[in-house]
PDB file of N, CA and C in Angstrom:
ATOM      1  N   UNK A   1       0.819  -1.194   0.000  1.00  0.00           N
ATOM      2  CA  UNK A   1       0.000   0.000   0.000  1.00  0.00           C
ATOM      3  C   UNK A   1       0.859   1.253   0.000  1.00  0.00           C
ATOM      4  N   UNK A   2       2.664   1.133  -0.389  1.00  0.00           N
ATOM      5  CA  UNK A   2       2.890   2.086   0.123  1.00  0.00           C
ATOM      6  C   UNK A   2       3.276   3.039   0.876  1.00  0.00           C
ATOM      7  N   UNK A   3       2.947   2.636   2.042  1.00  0.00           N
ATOM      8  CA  UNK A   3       3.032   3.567   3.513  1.00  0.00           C
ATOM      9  C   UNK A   3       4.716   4.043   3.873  1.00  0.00           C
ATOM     10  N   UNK A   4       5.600   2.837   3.569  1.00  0.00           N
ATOM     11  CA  UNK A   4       6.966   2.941   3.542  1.00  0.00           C
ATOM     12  C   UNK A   4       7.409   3.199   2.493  1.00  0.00           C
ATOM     13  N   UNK A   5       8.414   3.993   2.801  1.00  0.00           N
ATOM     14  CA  UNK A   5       9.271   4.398   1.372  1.00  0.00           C
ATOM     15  C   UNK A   5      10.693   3.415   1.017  1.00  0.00           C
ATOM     16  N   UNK A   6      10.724   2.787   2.473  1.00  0.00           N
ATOM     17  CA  UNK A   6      11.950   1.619   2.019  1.00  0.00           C
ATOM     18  C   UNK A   6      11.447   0.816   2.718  1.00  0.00           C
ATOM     19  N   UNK A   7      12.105   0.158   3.219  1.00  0.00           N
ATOM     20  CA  UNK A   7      11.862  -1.323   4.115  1.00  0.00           C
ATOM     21  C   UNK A   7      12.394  -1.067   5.506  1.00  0.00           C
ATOM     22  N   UNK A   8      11.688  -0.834   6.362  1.00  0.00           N
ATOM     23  CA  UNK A   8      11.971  -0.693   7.598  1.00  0.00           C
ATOM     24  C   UNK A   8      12.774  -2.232   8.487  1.00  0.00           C
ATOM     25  N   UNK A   9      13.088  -2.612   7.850  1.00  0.00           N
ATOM     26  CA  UNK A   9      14.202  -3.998   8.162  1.00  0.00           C
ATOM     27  C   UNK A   9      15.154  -4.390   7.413  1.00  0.00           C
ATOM     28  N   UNK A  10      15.614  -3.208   6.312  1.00  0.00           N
ATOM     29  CA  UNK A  10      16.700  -3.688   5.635  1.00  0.00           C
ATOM     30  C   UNK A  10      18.197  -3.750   6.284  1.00  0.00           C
ATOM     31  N   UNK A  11      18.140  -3.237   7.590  1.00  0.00           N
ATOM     32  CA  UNK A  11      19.284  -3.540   8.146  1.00  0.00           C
ATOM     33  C   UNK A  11      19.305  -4.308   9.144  1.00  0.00           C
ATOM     34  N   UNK A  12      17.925  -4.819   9.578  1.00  0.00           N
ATOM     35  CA  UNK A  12      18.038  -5.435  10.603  1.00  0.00           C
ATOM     36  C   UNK A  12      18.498  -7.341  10.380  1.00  0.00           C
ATOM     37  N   UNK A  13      19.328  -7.541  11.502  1.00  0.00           N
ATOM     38  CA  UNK A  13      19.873  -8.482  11.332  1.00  0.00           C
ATOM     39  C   UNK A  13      19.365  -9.698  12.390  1.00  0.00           C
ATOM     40  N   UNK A  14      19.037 -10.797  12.620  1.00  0.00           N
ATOM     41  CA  UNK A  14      18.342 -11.528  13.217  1.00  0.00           C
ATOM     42  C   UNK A  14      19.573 -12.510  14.217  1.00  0.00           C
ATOM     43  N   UNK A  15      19.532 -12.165  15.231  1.00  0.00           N
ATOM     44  CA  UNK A  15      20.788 -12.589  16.674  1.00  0.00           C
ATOM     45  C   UNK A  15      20.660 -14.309  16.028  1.00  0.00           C
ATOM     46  N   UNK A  16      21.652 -14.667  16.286  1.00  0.00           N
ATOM     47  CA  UNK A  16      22.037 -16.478  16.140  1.00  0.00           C
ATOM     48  C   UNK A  16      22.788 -16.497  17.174  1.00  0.00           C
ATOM     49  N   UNK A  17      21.669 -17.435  18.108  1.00  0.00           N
ATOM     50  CA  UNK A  17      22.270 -18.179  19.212  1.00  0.00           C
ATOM     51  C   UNK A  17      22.930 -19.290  18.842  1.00  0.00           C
ATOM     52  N   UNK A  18      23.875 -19.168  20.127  1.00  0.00           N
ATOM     53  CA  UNK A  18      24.569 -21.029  19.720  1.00  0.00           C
ATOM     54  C   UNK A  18      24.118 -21.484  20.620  1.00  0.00           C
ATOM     55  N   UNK A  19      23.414 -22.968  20.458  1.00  0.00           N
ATOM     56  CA  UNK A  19      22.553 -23.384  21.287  1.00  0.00           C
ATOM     57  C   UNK A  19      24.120 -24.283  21.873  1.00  0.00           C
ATOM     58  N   UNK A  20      23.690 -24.659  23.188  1.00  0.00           N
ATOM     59  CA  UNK A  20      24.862 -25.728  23.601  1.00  0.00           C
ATOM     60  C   UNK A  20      24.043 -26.758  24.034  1.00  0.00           C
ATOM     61  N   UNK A  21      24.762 -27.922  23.537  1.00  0.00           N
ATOM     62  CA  UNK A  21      24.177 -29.508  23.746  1.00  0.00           C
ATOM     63  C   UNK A  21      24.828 -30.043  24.861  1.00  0.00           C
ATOM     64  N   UNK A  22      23.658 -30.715  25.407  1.00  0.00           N
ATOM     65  CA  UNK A  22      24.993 -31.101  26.992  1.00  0.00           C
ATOM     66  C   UNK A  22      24.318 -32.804  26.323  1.00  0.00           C
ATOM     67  N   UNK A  23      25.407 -33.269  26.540  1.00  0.00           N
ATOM     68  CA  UNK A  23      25.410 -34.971  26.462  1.00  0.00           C
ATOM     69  C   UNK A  23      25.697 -35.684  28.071  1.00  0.00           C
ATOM     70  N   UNK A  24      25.222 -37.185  28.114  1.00  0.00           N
ATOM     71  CA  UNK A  24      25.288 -37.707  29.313  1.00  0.00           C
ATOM     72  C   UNK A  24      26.806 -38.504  29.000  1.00  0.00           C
ATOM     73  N   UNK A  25      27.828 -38.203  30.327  1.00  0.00           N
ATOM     74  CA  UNK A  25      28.887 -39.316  30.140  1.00  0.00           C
ATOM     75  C   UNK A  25      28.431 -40.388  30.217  1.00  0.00           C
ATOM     76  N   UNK A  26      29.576 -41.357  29.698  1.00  0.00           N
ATOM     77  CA  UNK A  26      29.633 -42.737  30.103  1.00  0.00           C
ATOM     78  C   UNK A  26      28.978 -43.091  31.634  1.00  0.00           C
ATOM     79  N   UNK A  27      29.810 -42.226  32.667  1.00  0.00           N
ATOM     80  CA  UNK A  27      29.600 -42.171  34.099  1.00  0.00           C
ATOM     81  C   UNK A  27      28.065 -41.924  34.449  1.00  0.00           C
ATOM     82  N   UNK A  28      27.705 -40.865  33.859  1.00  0.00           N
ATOM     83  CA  UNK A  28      26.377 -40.162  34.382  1.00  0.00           C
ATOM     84  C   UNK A  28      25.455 -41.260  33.850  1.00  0.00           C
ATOM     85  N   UNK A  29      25.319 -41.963  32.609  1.00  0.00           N
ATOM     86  CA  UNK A  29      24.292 -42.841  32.219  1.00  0.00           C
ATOM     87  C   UNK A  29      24.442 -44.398  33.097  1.00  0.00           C
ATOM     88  N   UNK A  30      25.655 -44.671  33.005  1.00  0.00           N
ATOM     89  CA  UNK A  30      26.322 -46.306  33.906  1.00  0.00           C
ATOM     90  C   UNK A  30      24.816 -45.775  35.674  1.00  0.00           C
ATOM     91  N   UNK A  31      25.216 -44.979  36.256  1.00  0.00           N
ATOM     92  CA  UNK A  31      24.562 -44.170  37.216  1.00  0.00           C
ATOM     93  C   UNK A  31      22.864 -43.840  37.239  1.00  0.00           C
ATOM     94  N   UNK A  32      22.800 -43.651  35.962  1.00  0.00           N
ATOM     95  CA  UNK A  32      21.594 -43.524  35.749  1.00  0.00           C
ATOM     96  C   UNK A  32      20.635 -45.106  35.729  1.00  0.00           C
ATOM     97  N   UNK A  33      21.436 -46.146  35.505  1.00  0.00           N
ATOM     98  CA  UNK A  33      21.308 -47.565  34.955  1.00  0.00           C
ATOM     99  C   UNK A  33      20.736 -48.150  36.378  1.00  0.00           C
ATOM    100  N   UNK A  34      21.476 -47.659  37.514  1.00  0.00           N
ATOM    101  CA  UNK A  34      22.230 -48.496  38.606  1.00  0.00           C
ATOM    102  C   UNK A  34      20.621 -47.749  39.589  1.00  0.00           C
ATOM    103  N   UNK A  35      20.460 -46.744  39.414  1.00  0.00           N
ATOM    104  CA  UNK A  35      19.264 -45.797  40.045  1.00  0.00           C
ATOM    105  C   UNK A  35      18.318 -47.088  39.681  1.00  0.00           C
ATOM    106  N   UNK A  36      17.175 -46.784  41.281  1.00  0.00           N
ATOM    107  CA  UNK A  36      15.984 -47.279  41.090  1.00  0.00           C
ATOM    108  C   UNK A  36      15.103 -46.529  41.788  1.00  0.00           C
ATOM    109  N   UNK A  37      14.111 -46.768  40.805  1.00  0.00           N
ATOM    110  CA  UNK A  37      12.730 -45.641  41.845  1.00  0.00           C
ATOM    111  C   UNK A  37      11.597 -46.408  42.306  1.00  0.00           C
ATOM    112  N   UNK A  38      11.011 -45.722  43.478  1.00  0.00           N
ATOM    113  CA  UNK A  38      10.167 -46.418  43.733  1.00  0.00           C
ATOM    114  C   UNK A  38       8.765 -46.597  43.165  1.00  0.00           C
ATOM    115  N   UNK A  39       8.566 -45.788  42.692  1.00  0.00           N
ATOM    116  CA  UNK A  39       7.459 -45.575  42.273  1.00  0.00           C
ATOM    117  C   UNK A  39       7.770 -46.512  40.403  1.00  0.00           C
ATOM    118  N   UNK A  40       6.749 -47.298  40.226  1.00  0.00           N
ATOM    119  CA  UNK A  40       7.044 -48.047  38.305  1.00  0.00           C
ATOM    120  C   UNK A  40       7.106 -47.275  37.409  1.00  0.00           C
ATOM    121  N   UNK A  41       5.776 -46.329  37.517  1.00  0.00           N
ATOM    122  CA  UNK A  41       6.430 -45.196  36.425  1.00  0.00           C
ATOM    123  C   UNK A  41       7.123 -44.833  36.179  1.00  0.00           C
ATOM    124  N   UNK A  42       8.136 -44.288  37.506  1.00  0.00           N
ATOM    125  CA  UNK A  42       9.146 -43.598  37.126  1.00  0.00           C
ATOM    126  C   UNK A  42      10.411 -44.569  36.334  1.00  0.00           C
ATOM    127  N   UNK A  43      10.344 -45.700  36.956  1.00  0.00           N
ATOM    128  CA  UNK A  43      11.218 -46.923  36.811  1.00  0.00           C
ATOM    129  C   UNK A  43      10.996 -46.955  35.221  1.00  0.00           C
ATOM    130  N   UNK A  44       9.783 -47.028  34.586  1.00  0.00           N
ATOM    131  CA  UNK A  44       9.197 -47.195  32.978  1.00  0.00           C
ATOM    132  C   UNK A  44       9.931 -46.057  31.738  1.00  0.00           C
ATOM    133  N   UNK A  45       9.957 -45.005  32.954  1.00  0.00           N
ATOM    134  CA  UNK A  45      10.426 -43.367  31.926  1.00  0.00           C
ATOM    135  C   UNK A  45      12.122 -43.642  31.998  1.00  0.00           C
ATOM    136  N   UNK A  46      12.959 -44.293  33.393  1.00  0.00           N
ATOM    137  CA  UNK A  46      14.322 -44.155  33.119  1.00  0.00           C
ATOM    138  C   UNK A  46      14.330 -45.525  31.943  1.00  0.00           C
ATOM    139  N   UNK A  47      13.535 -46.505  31.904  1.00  0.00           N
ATOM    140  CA  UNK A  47      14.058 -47.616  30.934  1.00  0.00           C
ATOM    141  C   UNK A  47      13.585 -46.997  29.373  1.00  0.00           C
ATOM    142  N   UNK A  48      12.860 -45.998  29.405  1.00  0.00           N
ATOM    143  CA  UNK A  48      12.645 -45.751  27.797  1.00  0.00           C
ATOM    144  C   UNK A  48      13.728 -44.181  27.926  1.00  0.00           C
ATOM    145  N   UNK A  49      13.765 -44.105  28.753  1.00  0.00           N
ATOM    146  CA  UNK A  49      14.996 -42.921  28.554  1.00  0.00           C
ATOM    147  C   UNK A  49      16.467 -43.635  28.126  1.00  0.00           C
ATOM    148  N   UNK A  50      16.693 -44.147  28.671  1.00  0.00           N
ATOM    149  CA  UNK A  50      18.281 -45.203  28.903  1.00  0.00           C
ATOM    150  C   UNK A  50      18.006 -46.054  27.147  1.00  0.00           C
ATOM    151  N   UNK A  51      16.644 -46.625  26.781  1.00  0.00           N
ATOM    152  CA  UNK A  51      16.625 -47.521  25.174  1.00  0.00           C
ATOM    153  C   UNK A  51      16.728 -46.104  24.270  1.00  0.00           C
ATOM    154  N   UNK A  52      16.352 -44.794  24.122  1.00  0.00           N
ATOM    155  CA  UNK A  52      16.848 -43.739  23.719  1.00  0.00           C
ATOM    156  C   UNK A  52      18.211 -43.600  23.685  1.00  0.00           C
ATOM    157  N   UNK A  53      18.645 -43.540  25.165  1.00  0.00           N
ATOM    158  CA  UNK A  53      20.203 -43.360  25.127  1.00  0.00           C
ATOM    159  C   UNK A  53      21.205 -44.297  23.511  1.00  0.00           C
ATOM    160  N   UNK A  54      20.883 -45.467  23.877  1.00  0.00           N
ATOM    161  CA  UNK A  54      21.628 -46.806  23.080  1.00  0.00           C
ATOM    162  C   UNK A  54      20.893 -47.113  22.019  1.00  0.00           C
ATOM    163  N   UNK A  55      19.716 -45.960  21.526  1.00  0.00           N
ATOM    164  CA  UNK A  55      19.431 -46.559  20.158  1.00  0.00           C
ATOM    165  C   UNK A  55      19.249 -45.186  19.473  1.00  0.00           C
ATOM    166  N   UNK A  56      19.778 -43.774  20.096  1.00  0.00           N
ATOM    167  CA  UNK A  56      19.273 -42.685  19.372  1.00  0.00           C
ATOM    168  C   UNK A  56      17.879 -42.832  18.877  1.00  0.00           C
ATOM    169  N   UNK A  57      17.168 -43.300  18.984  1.00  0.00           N
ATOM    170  CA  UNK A  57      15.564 -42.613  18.740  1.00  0.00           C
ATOM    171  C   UNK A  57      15.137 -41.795  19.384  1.00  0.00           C
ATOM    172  N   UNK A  58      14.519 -40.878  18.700  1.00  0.00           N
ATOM    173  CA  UNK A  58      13.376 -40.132  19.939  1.00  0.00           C
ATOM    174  C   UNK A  58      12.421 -40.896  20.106  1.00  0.00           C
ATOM    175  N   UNK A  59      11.630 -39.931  20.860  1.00  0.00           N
ATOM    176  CA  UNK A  59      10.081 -41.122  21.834  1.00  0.00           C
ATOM    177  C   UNK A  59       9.303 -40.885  20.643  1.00  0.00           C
ATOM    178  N   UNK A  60       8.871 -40.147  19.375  1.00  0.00           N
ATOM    179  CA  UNK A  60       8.067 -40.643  18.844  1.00  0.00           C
ATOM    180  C   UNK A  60       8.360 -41.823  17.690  1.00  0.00           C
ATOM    181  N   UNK A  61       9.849 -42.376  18.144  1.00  0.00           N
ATOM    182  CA  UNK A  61       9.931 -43.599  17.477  1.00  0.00           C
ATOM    183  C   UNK A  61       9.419 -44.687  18.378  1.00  0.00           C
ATOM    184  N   UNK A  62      10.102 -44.303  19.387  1.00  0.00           N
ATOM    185  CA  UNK A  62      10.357 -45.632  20.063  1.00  0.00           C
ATOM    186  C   UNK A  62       8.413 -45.646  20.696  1.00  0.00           C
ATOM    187  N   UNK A  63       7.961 -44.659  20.679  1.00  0.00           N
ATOM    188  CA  UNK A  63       6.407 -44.742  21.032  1.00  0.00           C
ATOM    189  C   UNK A  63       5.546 -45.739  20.298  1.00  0.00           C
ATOM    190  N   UNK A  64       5.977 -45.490  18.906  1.00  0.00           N
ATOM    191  CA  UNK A  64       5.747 -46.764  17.485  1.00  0.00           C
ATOM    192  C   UNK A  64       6.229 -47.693  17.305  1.00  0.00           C
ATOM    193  N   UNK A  65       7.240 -48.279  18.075  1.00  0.00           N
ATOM    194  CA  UNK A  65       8.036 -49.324  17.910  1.00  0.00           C
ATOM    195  C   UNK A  65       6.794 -50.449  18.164  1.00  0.00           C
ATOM    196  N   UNK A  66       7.318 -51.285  17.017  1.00  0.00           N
ATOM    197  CA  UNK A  66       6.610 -52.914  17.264  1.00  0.00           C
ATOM    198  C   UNK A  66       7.374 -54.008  17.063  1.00  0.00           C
ATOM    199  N   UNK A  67       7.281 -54.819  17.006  1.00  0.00           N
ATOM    200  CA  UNK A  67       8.192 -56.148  16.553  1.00  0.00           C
ATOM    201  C   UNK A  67       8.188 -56.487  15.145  1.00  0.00           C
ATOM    202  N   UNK A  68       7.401 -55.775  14.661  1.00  0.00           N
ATOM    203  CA  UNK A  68       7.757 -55.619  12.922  1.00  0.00           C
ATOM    204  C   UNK A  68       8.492 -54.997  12.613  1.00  0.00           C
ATOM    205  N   UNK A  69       9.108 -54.249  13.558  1.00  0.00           N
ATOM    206  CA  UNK A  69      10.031 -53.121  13.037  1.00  0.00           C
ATOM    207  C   UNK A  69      11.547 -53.554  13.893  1.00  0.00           C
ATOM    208  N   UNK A  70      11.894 -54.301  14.372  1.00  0.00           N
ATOM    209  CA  UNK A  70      12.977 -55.547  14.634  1.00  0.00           C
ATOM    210  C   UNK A  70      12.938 -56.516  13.823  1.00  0.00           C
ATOM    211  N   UNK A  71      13.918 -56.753  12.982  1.00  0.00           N
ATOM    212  CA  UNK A  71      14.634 -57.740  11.967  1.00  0.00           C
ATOM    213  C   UNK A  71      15.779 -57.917  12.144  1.00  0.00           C
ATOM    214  N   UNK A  72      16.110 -59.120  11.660  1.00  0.00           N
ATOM    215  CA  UNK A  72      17.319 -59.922  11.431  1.00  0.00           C
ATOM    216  C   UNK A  72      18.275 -59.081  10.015  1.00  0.00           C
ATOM    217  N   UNK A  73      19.440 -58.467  10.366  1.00  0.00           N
ATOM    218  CA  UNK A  73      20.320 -57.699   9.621  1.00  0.00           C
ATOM    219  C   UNK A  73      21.033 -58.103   8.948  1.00  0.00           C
ATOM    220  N   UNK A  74      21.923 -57.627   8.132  1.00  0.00           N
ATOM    221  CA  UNK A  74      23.225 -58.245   7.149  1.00  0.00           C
ATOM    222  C   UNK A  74      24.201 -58.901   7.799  1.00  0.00           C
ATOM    223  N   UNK A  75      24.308 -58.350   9.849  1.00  0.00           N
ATOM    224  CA  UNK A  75      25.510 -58.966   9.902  1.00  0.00           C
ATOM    225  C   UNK A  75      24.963 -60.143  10.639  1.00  0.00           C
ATOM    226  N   UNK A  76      23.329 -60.787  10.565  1.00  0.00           N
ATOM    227  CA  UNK A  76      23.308 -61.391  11.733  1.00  0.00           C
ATOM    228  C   UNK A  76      22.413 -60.954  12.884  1.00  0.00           C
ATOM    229  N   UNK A  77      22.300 -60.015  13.144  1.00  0.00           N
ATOM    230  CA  UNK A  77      22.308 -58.893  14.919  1.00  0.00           C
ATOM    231  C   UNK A  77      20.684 -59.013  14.387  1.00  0.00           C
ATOM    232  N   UNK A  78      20.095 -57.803  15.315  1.00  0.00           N
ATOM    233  CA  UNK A  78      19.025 -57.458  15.402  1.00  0.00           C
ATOM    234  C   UNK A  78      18.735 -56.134  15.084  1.00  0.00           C
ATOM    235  N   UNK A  79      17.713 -55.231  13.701  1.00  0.00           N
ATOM    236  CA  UNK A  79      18.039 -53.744  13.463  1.00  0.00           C
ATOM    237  C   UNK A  79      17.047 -53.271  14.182  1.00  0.00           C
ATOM    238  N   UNK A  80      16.610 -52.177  14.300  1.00  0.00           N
ATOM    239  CA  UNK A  80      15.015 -51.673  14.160  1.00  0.00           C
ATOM    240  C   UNK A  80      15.332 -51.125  12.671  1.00  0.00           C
ATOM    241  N   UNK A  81      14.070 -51.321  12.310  1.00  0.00           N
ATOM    242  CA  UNK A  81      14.134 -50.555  10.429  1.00  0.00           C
ATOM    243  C   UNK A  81      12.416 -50.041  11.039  1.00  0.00           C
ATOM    244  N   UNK A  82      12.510 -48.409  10.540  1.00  0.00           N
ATOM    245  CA  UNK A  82      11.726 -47.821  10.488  1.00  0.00           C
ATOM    246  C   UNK A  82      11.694 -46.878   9.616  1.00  0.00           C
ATOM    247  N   UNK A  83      10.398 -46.022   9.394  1.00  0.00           N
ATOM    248  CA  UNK A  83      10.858 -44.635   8.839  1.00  0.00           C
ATOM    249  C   UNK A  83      10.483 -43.198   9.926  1.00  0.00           C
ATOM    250  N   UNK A  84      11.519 -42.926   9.731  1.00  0.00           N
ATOM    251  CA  UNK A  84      11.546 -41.527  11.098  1.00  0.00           C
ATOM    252  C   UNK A  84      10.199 -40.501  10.801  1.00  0.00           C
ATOM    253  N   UNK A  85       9.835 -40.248  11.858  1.00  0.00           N
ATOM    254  CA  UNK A  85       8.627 -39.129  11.566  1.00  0.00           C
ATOM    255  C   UNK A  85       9.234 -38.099  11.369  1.00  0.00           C
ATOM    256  N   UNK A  86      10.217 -37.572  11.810  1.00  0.00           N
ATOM    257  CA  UNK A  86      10.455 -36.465  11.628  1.00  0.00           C
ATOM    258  C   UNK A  86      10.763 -36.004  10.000  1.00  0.00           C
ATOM    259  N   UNK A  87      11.829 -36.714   9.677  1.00  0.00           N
ATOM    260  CA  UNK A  87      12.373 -36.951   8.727  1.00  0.00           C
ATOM    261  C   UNK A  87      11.183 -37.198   7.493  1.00  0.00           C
ATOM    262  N   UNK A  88      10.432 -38.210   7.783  1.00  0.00           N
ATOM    263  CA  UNK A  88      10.246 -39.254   6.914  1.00  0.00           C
ATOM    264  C   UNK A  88      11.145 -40.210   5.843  1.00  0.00           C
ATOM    265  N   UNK A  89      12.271 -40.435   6.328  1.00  0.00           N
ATOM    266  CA  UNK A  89      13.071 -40.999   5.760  1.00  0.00           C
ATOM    267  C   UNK A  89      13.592 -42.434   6.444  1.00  0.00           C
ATOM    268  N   UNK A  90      14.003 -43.560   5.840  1.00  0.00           N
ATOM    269  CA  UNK A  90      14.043 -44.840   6.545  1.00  0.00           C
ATOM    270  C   UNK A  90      15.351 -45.143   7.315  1.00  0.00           C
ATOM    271  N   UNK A  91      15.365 -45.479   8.648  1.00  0.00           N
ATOM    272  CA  UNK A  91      16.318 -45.572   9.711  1.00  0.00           C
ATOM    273  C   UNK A  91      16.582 -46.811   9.767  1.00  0.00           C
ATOM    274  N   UNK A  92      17.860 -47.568  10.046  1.00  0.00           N
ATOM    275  CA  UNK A  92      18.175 -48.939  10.136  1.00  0.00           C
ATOM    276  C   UNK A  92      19.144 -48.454  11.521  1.00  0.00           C
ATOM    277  N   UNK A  93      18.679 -49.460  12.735  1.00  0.00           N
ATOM    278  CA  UNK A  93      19.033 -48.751  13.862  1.00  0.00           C
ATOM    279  C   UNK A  93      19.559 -50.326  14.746  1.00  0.00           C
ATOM    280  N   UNK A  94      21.239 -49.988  14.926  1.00  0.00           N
ATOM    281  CA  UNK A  94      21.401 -51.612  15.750  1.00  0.00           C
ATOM    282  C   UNK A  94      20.866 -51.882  16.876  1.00  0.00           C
ATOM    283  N   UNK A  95      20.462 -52.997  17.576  1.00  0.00           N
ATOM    284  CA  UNK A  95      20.036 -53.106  18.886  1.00  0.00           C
ATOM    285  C   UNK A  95      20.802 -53.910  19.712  1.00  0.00           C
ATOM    286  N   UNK A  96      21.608 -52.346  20.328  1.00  0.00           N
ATOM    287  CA  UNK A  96      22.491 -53.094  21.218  1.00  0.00           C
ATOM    288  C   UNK A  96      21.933 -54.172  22.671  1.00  0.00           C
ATOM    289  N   UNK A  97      23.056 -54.720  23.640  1.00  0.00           N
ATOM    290  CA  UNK A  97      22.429 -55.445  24.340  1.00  0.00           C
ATOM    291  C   UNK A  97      21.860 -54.921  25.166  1.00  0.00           C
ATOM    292  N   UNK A  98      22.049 -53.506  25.574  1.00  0.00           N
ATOM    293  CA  UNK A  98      21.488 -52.778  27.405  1.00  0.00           C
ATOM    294  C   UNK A  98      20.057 -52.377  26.268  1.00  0.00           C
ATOM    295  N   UNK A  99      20.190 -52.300  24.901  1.00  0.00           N
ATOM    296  CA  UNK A  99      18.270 -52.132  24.484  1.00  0.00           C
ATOM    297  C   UNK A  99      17.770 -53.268  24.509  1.00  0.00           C
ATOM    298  N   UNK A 100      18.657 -54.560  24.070  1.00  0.00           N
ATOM    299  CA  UNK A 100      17.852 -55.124  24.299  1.00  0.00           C
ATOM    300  C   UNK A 100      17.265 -56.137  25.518  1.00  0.00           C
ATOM    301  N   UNK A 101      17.944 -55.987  26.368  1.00  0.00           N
ATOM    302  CA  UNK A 101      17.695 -56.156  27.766  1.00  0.00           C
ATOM    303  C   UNK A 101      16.112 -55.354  27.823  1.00  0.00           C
ATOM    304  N   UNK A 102      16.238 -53.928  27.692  1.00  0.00           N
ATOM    305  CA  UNK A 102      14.696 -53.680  28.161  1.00  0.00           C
ATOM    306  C   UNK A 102      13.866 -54.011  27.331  1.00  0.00           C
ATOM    307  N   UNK A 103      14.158 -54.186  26.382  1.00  0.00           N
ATOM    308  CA  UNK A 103      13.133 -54.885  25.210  1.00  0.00           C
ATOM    309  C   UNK A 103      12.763 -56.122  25.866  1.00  0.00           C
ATOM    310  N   UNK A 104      13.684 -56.943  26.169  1.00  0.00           N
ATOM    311  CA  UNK A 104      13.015 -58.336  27.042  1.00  0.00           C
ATOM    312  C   UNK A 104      12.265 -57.977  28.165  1.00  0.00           C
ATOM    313  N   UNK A 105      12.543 -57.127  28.616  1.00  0.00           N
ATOM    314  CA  UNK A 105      11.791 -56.866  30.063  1.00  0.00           C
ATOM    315  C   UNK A 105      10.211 -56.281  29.983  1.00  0.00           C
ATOM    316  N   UNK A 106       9.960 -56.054  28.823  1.00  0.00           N
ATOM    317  CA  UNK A 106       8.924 -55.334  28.540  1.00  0.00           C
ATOM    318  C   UNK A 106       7.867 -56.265  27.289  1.00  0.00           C
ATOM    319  N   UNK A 107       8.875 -57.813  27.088  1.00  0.00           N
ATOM    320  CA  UNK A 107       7.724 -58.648  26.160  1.00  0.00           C
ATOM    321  C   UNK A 107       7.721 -57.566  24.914  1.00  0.00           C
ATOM    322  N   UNK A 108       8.937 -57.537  24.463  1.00  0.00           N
ATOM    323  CA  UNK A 108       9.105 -56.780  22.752  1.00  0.00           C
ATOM    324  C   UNK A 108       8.303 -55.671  22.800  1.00  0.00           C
ATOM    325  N   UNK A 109       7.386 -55.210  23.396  1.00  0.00           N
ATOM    326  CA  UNK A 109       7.032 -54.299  23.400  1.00  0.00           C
ATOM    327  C   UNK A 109       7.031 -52.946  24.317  1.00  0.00           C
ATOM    328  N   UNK A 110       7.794 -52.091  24.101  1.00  0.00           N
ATOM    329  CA  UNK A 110       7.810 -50.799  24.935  1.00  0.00           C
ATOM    330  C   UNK A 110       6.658 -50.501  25.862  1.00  0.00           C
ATOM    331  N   UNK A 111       6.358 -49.726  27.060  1.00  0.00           N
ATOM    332  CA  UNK A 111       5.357 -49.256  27.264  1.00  0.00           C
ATOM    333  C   UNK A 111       4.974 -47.498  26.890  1.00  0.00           C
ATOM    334  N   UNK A 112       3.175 -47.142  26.526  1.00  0.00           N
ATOM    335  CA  UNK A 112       3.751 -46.041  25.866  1.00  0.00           C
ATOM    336  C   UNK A 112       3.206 -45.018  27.348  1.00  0.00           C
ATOM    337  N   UNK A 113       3.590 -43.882  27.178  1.00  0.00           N
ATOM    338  CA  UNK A 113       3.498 -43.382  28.595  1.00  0.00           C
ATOM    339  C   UNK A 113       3.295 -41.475  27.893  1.00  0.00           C
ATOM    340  N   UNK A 114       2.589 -41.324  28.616  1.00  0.00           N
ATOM    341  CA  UNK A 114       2.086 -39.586  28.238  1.00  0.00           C
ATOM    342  C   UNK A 114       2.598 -38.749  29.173  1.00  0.00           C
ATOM    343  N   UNK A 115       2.523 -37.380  29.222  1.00  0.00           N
ATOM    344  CA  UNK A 115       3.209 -36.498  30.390  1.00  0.00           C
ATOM    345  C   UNK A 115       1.658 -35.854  31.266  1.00  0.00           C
TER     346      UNK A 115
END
């Protein structure tokens, strides 16, 4: 319409944060393993926190996880093969033994849990 004669943001420049990532040590997760709560829930959120840790998924994978989506791999092992929501692109994901420890503990199937 006009009203400006230039662009009242041609100089403005938009701040870039650096976000900082904090990761769990070796130590802090071994620790986290060894913790028990009393309450099951809570016990349910550190075992799908900790199968996150050792399989990089987020929770809206591992929320979808089924036993169709565990197969037998090229080398042998066990993958998850999915396709990422985020992404939408297909993930081939190893399953180490501390995942699959809670995978046994839970009858192949995760529990799914809301906030």
């Amino acid at each position: 319409m006009d009203y400006f004669q230039k662009d009242p943001f041609h100089l403005y420049k938009n701040k870039k944060y650096k976000t900082v990532i904090v990761y769990l040590t070796d130590e802090e997760l071994k620790q986290l393993e060894k913790n028990t709560f009393s309450q099951p829930r809570f016990q349910q959120v550190k075992n799908l926190f900790i199968f996150c840790c050792y399989t990089g998924l987020a929770y809206a994978e591992i929320s979808s996880l089924t036993t169709k989506n565990i197969e037998i791999g090229f080398d042998g092992n066990e993958w998850i093969q999915m396709i990422r929501k985020k992404t939408n692109r297909k993930i081939a994901v190893p399953v180490l033994p501390k995942a699959k420890q809670i995978l046994e503990k839970y009858n192949n199937e995760l529990p799914r849990i809301s906030n």
